[in-house]
N, C-alpha and C. Protein backbone atom coordinates (compact mmCIF):
# COMPACT_ATOMS: atom_id res chain seq x y z
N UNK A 1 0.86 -1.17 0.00
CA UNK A 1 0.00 0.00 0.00
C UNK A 1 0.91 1.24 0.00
N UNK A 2 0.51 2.13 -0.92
CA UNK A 2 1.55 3.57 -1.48
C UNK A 2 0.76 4.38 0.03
N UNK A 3 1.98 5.07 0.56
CA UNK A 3 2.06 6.76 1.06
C UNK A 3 0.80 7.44 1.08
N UNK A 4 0.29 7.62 -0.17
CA UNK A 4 -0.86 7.82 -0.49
C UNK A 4 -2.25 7.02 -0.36
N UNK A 5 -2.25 5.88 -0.32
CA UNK A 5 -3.39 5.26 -0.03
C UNK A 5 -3.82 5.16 1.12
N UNK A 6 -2.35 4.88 2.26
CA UNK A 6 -2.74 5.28 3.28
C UNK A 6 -3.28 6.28 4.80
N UNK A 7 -2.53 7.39 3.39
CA UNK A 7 -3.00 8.87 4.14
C UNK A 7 -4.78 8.55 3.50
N UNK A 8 -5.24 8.50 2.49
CA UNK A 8 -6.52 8.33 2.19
C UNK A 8 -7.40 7.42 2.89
N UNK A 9 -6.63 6.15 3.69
CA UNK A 9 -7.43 4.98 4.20
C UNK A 9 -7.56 6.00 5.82
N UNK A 10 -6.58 6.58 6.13
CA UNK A 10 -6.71 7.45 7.36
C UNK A 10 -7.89 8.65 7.04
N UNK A 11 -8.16 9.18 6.25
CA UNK A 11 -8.50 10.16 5.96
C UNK A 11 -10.16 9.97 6.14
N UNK A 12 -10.38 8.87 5.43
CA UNK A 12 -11.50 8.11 5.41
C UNK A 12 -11.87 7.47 6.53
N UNK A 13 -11.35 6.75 7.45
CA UNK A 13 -11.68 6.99 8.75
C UNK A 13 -12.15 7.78 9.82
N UNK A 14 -11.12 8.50 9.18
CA UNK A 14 -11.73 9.80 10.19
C UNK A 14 -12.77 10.42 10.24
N UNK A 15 -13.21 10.61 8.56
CA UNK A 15 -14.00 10.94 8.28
C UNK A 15 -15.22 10.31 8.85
N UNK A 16 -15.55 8.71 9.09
CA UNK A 16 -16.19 8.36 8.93
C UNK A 16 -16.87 8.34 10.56
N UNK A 17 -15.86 8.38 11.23
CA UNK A 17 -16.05 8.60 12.59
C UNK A 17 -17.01 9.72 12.97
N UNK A 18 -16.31 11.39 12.11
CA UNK A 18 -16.87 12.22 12.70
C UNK A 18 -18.17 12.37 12.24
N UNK A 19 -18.88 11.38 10.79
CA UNK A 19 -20.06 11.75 10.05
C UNK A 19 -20.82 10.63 11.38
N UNK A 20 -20.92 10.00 11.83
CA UNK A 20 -21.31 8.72 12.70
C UNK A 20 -21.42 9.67 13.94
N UNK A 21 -20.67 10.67 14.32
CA UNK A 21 -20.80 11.27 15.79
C UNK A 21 -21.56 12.44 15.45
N UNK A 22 -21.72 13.28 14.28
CA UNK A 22 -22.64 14.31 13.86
C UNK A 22 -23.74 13.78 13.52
N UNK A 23 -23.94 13.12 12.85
CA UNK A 23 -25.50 12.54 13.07
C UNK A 23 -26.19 11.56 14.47
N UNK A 24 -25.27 11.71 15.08
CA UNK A 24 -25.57 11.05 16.71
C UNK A 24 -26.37 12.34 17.38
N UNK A 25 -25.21 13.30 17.09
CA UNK A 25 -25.66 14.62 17.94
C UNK A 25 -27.20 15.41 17.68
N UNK A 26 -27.11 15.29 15.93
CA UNK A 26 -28.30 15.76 15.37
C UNK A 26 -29.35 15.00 16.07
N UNK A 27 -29.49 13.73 15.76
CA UNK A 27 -30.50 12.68 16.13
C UNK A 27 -31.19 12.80 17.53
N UNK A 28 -29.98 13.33 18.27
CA UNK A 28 -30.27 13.45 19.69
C UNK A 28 -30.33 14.88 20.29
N UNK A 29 -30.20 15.69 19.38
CA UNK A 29 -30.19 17.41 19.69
C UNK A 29 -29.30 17.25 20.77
N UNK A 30 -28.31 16.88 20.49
CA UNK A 30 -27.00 17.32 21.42
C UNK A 30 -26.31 18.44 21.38
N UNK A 31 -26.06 19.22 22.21
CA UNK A 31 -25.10 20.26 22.28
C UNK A 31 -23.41 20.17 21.64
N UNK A 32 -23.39 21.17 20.84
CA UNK A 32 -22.28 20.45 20.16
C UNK A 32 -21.13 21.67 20.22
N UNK A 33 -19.77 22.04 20.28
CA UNK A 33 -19.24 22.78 20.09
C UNK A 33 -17.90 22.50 19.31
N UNK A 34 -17.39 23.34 18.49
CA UNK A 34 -16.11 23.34 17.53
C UNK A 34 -15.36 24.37 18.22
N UNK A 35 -14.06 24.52 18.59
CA UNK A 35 -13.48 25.56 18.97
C UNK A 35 -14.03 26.59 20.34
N UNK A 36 -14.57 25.71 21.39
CA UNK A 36 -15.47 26.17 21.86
C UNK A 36 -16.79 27.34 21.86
N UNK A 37 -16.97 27.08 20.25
CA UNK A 37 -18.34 27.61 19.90
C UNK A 37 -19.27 27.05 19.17
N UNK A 38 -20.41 27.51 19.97
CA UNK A 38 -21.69 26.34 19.42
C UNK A 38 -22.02 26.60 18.18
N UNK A 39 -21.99 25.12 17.98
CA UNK A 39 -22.89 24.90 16.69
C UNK A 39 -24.39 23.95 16.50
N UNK A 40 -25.15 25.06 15.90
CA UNK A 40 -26.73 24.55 15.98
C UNK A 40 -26.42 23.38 14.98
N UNK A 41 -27.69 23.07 14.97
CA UNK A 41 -27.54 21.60 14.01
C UNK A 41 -27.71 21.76 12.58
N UNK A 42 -28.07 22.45 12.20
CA UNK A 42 -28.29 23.48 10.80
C UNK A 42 -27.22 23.23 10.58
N UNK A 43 -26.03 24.08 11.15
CA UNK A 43 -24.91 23.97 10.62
C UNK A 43 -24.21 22.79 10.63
N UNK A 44 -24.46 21.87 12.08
CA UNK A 44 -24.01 20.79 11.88
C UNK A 44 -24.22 19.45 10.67
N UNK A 45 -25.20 19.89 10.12
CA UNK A 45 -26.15 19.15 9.05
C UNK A 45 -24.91 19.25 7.97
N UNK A 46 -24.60 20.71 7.41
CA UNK A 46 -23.97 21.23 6.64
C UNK A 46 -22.51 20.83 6.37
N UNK A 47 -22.25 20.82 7.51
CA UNK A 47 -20.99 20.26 8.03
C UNK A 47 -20.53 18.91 7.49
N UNK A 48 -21.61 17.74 7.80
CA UNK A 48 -21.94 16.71 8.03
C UNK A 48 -22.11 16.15 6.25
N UNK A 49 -22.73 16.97 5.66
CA UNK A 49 -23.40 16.96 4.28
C UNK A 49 -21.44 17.34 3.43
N UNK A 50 -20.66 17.60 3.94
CA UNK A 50 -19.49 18.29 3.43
C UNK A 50 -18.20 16.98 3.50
N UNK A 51 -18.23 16.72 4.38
CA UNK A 51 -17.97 15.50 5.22
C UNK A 51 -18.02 14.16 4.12
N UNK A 52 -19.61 14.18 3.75
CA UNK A 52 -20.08 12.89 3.20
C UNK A 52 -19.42 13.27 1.62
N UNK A 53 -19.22 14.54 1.51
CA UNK A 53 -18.97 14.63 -0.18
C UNK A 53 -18.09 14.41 -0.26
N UNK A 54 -16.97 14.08 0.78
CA UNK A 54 -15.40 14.07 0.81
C UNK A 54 -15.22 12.35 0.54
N UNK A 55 -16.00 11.91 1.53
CA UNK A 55 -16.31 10.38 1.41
C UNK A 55 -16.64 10.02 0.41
N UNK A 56 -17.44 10.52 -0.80
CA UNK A 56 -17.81 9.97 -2.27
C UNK A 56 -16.60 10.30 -2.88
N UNK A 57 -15.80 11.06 -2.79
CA UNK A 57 -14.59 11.84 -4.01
C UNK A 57 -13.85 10.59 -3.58
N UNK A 58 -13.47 10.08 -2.26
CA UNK A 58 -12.56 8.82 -1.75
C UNK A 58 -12.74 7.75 -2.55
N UNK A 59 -14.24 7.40 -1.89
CA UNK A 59 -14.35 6.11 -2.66
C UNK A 59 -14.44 6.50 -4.22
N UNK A 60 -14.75 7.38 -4.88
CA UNK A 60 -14.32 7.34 -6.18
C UNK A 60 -12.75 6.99 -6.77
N UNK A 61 -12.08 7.64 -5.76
CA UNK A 61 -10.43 7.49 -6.07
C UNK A 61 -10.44 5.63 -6.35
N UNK A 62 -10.55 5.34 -5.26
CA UNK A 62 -10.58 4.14 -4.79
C UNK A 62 -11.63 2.61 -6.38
N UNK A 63 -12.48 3.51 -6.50
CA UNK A 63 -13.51 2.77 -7.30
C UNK A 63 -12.29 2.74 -8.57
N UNK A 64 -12.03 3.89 -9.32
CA UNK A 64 -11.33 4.08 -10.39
C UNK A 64 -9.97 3.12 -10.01
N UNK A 65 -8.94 2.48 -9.00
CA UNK A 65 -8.29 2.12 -8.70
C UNK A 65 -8.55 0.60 -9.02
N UNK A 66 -9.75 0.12 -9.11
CA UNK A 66 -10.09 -1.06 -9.14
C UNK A 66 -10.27 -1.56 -10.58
């Protein structure tokens, strides 16, 4: 596995973590803060929705790889 695949297999993790803990928060109207400032869920949605588009461009890398 190249340098690169595995900054992407990390990348994608991470990702996947924080889309799994933002829709926890939404689901549950949890109080949420970035930098210790709140963020409503609106934005967290947005956030979340930004997140997931990063996750399709991945697995595209990945799809085309195959």
């Amino acid at each position: 596995m190249s340098k690169e695949e595995q900054e992407l297999d990390h990348e994608l993790s991470k990702l996947q973590i924080d889309v799994e803990s933002n829709i926890y928060a939404i689901i549950n109207d949890s109080t949420v803060t970035i930098s210790g400032e709140y963020v409503p869920n609106s934005r967290l949605a947005v956030i979340t929705a930004e997140k997931l588009l990063r996750i399709s461009e991945i697995l595209s890398i990945y799809e085309k790889e195959e």
